[in-house]
Structures are given as structure tokens and as C-alpha cells.
PDB file of N, CA and C in Angstrom:
ATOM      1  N   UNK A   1     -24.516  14.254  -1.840  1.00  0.00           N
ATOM      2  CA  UNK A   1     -23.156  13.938  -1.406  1.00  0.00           C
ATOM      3  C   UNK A   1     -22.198  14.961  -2.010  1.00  0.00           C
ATOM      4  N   UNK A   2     -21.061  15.183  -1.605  1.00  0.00           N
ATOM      5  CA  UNK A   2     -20.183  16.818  -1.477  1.00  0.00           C
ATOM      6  C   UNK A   2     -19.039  15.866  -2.267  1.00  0.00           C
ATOM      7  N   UNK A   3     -18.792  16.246  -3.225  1.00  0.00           N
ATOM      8  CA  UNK A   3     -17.427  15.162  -4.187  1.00  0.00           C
ATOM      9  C   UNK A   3     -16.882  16.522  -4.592  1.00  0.00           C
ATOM     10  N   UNK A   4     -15.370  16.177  -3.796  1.00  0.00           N
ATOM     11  CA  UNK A   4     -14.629  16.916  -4.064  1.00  0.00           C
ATOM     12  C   UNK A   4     -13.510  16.844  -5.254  1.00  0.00           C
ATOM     13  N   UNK A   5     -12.921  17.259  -5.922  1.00  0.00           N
ATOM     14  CA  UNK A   5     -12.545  17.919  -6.973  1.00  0.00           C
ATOM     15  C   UNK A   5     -11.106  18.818  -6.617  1.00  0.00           C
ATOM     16  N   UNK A   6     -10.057  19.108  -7.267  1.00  0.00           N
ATOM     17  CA  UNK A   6      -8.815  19.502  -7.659  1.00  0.00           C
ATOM     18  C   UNK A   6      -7.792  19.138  -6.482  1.00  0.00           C
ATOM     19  N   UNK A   7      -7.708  18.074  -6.365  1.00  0.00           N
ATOM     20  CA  UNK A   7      -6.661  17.230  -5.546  1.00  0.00           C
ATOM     21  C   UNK A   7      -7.189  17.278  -3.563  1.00  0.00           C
ATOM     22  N   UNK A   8      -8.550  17.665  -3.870  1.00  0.00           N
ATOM     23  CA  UNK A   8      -9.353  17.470  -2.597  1.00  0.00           C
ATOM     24  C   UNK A   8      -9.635  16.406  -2.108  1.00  0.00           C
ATOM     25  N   UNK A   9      -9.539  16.525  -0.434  1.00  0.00           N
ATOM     26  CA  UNK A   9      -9.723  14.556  -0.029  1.00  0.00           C
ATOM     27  C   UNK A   9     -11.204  15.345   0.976  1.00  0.00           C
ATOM     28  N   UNK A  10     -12.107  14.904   0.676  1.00  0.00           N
ATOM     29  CA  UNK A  10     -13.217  14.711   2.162  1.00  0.00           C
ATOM     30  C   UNK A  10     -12.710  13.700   3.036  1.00  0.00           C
ATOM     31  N   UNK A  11     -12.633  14.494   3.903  1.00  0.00           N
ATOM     32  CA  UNK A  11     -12.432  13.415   5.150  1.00  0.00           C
ATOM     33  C   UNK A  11     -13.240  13.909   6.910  1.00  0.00           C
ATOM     34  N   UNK A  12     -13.180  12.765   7.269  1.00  0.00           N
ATOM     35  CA  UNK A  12     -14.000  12.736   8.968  1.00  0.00           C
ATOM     36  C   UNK A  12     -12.620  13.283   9.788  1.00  0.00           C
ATOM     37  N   UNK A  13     -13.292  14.020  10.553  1.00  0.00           N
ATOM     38  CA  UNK A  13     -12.328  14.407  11.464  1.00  0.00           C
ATOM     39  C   UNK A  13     -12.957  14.272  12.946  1.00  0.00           C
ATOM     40  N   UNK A  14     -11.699  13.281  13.583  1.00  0.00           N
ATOM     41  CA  UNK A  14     -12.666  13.300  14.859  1.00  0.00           C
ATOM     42  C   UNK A  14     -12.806  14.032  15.898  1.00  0.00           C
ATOM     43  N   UNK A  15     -13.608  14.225  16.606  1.00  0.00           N
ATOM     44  CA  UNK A  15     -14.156  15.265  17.410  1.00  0.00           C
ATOM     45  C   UNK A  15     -13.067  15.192  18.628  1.00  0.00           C
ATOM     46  N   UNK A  16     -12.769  16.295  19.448  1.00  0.00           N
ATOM     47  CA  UNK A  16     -11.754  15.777  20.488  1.00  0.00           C
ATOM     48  C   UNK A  16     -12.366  16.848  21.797  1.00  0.00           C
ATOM     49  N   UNK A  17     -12.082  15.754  22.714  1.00  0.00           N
ATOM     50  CA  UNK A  17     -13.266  15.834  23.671  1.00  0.00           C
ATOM     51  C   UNK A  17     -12.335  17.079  25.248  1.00  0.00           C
ATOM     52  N   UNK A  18     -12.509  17.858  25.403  1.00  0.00           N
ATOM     53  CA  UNK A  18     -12.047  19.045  26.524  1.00  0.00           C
ATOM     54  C   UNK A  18     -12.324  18.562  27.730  1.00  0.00           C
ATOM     55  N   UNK A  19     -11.728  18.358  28.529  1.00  0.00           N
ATOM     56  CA  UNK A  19     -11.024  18.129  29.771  1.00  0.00           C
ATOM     57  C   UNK A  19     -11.882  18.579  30.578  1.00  0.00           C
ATOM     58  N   UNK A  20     -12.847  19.152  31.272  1.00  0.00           N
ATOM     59  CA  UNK A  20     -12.882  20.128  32.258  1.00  0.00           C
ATOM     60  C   UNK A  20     -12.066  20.034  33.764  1.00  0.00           C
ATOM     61  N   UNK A  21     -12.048  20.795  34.618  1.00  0.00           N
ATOM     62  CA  UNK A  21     -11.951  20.736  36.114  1.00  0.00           C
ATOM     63  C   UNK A  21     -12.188  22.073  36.425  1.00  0.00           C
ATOM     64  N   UNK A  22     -12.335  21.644  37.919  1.00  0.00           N
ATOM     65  CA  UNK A  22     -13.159  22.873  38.573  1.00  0.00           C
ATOM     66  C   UNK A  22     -11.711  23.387  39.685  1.00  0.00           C
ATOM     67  N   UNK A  23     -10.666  24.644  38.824  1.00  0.00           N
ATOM     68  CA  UNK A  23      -9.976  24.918  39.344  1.00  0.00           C
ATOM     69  C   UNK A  23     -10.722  26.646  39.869  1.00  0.00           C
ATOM     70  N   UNK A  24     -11.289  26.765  39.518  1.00  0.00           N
ATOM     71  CA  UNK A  24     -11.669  28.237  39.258  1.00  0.00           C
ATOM     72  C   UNK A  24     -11.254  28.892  38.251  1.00  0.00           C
ATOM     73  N   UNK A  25     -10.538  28.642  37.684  1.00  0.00           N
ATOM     74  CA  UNK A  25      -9.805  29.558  37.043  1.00  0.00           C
ATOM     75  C   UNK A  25     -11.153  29.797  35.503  1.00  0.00           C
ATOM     76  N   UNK A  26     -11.269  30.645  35.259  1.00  0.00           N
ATOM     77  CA  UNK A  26     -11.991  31.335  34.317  1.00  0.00           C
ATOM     78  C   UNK A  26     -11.112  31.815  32.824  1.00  0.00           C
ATOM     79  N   UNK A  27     -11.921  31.039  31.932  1.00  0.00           N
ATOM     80  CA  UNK A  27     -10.861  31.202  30.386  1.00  0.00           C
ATOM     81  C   UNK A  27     -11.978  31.952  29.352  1.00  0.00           C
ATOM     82  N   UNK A  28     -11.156  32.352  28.891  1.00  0.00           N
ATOM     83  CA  UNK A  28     -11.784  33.122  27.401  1.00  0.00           C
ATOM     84  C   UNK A  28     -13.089  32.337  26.663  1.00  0.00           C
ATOM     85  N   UNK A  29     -13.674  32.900  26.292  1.00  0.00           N
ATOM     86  CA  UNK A  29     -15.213  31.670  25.503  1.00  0.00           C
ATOM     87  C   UNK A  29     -14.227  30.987  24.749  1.00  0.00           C
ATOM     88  N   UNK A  30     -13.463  31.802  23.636  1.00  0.00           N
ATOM     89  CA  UNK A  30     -12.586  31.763  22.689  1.00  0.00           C
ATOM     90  C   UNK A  30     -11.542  30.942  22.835  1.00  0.00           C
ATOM     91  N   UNK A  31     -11.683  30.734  23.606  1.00  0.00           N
ATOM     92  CA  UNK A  31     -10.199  29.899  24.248  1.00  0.00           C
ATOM     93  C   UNK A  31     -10.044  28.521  23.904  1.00  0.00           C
ATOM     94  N   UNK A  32      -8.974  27.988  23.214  1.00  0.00           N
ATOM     95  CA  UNK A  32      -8.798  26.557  22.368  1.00  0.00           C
ATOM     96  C   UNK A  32      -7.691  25.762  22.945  1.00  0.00           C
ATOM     97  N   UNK A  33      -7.833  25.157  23.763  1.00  0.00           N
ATOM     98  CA  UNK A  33      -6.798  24.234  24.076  1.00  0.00           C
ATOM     99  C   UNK A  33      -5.551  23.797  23.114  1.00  0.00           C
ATOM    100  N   UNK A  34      -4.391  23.764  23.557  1.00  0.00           N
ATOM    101  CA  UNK A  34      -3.095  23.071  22.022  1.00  0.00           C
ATOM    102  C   UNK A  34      -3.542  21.994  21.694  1.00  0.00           C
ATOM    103  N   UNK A  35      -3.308  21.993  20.560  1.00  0.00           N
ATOM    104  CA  UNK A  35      -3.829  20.727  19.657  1.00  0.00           C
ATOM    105  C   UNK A  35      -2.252  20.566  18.595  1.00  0.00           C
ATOM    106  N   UNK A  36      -2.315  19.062  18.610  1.00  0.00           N
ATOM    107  CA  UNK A  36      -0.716  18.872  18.241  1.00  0.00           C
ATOM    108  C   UNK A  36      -0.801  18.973  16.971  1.00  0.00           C
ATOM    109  N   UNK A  37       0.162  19.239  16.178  1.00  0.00           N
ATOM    110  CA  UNK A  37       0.108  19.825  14.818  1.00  0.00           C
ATOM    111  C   UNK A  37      -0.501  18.956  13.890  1.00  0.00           C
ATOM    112  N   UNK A  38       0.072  17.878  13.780  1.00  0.00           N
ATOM    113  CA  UNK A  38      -0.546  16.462  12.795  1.00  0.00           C
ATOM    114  C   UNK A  38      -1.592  15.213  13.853  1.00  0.00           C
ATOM    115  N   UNK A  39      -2.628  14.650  12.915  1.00  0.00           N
ATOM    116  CA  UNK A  39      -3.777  14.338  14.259  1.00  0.00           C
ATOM    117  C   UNK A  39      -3.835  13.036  12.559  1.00  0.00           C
ATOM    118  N   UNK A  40      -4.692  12.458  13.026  1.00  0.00           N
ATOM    119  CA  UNK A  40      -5.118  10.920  11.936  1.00  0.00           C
ATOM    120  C   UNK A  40      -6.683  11.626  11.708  1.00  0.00           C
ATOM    121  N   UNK A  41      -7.072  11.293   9.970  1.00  0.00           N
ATOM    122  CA  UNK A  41      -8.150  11.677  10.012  1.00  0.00           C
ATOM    123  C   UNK A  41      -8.983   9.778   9.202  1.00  0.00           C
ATOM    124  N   UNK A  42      -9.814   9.865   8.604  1.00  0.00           N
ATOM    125  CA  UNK A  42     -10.846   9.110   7.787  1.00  0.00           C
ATOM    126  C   UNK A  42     -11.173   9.547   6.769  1.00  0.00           C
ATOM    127  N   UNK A  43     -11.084   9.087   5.627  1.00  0.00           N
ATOM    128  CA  UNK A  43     -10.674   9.276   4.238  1.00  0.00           C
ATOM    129  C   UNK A  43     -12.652   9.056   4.032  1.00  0.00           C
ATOM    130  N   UNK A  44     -13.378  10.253   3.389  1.00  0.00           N
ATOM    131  CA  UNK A  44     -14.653   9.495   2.884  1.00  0.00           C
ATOM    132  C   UNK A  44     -14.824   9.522   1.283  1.00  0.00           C
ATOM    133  N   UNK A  45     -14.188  10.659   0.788  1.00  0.00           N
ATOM    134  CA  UNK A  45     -14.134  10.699  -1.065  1.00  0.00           C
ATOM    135  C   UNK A  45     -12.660  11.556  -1.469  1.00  0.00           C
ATOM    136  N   UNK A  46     -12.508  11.272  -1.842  1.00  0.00           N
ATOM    137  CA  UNK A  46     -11.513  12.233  -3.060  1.00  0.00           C
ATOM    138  C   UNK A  46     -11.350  12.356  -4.170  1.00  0.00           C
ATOM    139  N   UNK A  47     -10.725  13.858  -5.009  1.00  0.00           N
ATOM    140  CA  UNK A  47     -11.197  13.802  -6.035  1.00  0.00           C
ATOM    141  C   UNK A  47     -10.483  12.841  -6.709  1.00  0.00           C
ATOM    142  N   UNK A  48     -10.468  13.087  -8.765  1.00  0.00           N
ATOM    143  CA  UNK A  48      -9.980  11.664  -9.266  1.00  0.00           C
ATOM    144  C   UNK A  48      -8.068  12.481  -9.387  1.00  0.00           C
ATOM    145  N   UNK A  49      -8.000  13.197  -8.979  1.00  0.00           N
ATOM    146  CA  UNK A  49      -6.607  13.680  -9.826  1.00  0.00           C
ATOM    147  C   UNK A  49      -6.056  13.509  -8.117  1.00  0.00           C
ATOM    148  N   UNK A  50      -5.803  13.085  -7.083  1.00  0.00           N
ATOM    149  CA  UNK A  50      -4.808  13.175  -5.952  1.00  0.00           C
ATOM    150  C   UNK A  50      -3.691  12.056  -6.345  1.00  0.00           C
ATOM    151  N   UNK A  51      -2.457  12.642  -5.697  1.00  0.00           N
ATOM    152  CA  UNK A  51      -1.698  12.113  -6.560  1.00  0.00           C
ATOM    153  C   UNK A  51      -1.143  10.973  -6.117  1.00  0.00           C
ATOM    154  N   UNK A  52      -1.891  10.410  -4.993  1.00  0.00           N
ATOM    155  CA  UNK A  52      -1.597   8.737  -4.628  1.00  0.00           C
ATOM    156  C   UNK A  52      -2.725   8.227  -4.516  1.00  0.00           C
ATOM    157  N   UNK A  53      -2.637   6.746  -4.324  1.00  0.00           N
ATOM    158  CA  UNK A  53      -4.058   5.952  -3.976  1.00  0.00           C
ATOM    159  C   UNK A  53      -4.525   6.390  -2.635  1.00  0.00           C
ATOM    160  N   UNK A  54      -5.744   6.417  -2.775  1.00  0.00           N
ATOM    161  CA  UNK A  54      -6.829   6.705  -1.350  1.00  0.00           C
ATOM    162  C   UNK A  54      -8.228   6.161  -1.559  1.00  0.00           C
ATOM    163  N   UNK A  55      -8.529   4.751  -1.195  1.00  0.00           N
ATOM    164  CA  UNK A  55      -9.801   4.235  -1.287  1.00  0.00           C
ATOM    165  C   UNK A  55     -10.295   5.083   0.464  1.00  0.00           C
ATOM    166  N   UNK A  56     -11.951   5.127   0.073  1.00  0.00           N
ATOM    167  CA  UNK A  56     -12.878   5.511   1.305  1.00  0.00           C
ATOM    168  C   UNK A  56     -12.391   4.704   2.487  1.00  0.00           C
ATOM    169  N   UNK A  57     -11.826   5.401   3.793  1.00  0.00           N
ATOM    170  CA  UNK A  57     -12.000   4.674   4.981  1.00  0.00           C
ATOM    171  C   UNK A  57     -10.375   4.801   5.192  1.00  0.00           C
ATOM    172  N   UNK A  58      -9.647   5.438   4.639  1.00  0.00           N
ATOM    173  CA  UNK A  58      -8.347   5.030   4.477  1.00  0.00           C
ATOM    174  C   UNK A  58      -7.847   6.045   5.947  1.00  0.00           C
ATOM    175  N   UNK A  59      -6.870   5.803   6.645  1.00  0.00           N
ATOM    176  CA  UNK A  59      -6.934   6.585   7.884  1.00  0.00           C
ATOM    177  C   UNK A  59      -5.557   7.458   7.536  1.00  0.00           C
ATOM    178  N   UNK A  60      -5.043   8.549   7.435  1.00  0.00           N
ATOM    179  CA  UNK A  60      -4.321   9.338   7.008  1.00  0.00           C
ATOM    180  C   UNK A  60      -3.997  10.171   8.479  1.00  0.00           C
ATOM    181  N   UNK A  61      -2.688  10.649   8.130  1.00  0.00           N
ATOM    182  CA  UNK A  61      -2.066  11.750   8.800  1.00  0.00           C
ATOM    183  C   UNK A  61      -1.656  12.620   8.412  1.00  0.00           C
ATOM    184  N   UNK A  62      -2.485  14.146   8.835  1.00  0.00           N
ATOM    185  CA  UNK A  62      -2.630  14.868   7.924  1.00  0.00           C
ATOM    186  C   UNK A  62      -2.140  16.400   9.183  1.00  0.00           C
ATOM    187  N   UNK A  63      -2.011  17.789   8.616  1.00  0.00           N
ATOM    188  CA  UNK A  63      -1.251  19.099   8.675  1.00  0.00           C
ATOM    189  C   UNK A  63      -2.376  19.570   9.444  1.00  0.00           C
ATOM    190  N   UNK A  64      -3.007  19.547  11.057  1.00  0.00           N
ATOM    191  CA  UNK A  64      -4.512  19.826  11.289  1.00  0.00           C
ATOM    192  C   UNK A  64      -4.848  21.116  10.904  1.00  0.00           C
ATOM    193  N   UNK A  65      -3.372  22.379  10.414  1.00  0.00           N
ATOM    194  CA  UNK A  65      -3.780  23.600  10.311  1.00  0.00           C
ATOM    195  C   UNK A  65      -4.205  23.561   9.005  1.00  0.00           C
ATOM    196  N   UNK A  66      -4.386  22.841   8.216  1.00  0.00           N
ATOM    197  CA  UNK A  66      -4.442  22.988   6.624  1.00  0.00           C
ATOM    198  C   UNK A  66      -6.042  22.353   6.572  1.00  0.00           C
ATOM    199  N   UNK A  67      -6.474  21.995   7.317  1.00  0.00           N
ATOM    200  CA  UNK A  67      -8.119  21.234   7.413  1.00  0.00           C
ATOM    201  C   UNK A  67      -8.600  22.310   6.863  1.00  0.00           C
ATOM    202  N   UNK A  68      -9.590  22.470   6.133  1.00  0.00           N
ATOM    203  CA  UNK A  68     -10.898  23.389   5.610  1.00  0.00           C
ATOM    204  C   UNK A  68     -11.978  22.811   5.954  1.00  0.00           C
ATOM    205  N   UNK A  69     -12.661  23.701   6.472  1.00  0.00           N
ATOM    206  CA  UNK A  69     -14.303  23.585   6.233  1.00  0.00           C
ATOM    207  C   UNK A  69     -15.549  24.413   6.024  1.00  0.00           C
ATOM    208  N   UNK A  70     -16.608  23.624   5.490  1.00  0.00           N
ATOM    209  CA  UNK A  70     -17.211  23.840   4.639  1.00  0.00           C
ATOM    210  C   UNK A  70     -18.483  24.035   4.905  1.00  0.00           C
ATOM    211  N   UNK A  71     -19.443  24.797   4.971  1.00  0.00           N
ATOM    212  CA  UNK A  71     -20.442  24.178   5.420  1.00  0.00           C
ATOM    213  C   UNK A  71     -21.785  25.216   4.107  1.00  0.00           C
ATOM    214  N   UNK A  72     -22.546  23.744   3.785  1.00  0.00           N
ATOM    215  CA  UNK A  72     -23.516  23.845   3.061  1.00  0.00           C
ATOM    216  C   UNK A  72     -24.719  23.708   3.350  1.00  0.00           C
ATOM    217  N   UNK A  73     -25.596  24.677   3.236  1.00  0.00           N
ATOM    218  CA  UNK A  73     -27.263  24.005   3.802  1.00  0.00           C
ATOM    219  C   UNK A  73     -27.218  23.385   5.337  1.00  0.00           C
ATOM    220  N   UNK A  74     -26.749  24.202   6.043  1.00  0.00           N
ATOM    221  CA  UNK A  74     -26.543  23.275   7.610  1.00  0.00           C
ATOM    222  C   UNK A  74     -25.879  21.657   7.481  1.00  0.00           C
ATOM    223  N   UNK A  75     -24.914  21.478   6.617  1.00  0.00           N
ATOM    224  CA  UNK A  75     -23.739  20.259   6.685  1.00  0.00           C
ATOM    225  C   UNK A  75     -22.359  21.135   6.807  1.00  0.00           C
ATOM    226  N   UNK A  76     -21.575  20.761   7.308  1.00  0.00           N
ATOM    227  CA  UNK A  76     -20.424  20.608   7.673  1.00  0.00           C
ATOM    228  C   UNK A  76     -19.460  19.689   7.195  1.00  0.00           C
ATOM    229  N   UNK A  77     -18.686  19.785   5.626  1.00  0.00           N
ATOM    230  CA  UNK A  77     -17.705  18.972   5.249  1.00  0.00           C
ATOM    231  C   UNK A  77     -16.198  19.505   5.585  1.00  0.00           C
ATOM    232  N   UNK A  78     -14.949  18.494   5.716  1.00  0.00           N
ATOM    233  CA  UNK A  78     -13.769  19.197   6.429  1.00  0.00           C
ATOM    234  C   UNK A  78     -13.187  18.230   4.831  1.00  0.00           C
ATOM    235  N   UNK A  79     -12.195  19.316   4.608  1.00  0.00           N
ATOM    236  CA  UNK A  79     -11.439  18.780   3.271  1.00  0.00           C
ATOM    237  C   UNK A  79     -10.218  19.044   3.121  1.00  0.00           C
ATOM    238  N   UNK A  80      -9.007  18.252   2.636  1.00  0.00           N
ATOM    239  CA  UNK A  80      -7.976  18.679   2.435  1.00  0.00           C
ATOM    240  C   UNK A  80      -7.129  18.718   1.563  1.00  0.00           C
ATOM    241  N   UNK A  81      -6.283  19.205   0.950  1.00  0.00           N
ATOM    242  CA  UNK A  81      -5.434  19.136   0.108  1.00  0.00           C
ATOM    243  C   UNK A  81      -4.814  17.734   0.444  1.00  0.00           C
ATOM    244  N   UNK A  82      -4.226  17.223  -0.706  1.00  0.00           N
ATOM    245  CA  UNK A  82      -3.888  16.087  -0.965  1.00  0.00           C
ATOM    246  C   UNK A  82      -2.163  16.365  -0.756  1.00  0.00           C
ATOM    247  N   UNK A  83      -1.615  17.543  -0.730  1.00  0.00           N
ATOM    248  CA  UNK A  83      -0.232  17.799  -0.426  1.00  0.00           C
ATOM    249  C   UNK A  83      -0.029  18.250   0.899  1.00  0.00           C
ATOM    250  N   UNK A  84      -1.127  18.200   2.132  1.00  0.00           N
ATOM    251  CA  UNK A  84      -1.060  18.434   3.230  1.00  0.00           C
ATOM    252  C   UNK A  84      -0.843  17.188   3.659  1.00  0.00           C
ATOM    253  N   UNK A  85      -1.064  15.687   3.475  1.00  0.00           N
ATOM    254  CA  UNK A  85      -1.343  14.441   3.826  1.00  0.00           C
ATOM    255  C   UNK A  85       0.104  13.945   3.858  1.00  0.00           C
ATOM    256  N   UNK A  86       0.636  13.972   5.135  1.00  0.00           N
ATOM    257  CA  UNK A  86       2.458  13.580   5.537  1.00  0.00           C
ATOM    258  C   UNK A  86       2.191  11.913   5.554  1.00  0.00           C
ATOM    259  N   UNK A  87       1.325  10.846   5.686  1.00  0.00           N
ATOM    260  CA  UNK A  87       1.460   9.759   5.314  1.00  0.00           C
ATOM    261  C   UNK A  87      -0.179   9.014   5.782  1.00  0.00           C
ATOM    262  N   UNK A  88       0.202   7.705   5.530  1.00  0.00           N
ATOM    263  CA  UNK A  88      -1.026   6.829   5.138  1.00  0.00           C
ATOM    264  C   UNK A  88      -0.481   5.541   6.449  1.00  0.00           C
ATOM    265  N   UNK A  89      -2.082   5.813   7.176  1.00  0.00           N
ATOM    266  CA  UNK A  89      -1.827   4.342   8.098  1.00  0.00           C
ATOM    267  C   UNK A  89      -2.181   2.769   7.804  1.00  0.00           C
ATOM    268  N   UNK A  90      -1.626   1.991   7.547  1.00  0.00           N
ATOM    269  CA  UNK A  90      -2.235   1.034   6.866  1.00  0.00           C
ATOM    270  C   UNK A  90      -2.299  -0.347   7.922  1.00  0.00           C
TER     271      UNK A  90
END
């Protein structure tokens, strides 16, 4: 398990699913649809120093450009600063 450390939150981020249609129109491989700036994520660990409460599962709204990720041994963890997190859904 990936326990993050210096005001790091692990969290789930959910997958968001692309539209298709068959206009013809032909786009870049590269090409990323807008994605709105702040999105809700799932709280799974954080470290002990963040500077509010966050038990596991906690659903947050968070900066999507500030997401990191990580990937170890073929896993994929997404983590964030604890000063990117604009509020808590309760």
C-alpha cells in the first residue's frame, strides 16, 4: 500500500467516459476533451501532517490541474496536495 507523506492525500479519481459520434471529423490521437477545472475526487489515505480532518472515503473537491500521478511497478496512484483541496463534501 502507497502512504503518502508531506501533506499528501491519495485519492481515486474517477474515470470520465468520451462521448464519441460519427461526424467525420478526425482529431489529434492527443487530443483531450475540456475538462472543468475543479471535479470531486475519493479520499483513500493521507499523510499524518494535512492540515484538516480527512478520514478514507471522504469525497473532496479538488484543483484537477494539481492531480499527480504516480506510477509504481505497473500501479497507478493519483495524489494531491492538501492545499489544492477548495472544500469537503459531506
Amino acid at each position: 500500500m502507497f502512504n503518502p507523506v508531506n501533506r499528501y492525500i491519495l485519492i481515486n479519481v474517477p474515470q470520465t467516459q468520451v462521448e464519441e459520434s460519427n461526424s467525420g471529423i478526425v482529431l489529434p490521437d492527443d487530443y483531450k476533451p475540456h475538462e472543468e477545472r475543479f471535479g470531486s475526487v475519493t479520499t483513500i489515505a493521507c499523510a499524518s501532517d494535512v492540515r484538516f480532518p480527512v478520514e478514507p472515503s471522504t469525497d473532496l473537491i479538488v484543483d484537477r490541474g494539481m492531480i499527480e500521478e504516480i506510477k509504481i511497478g505497473g500501479t497507478i496512484y493519483h495524489v494531491i496536495l492538501d492545499n489544492y483541496v477548495v472544500g469537503i463534501i459531506e
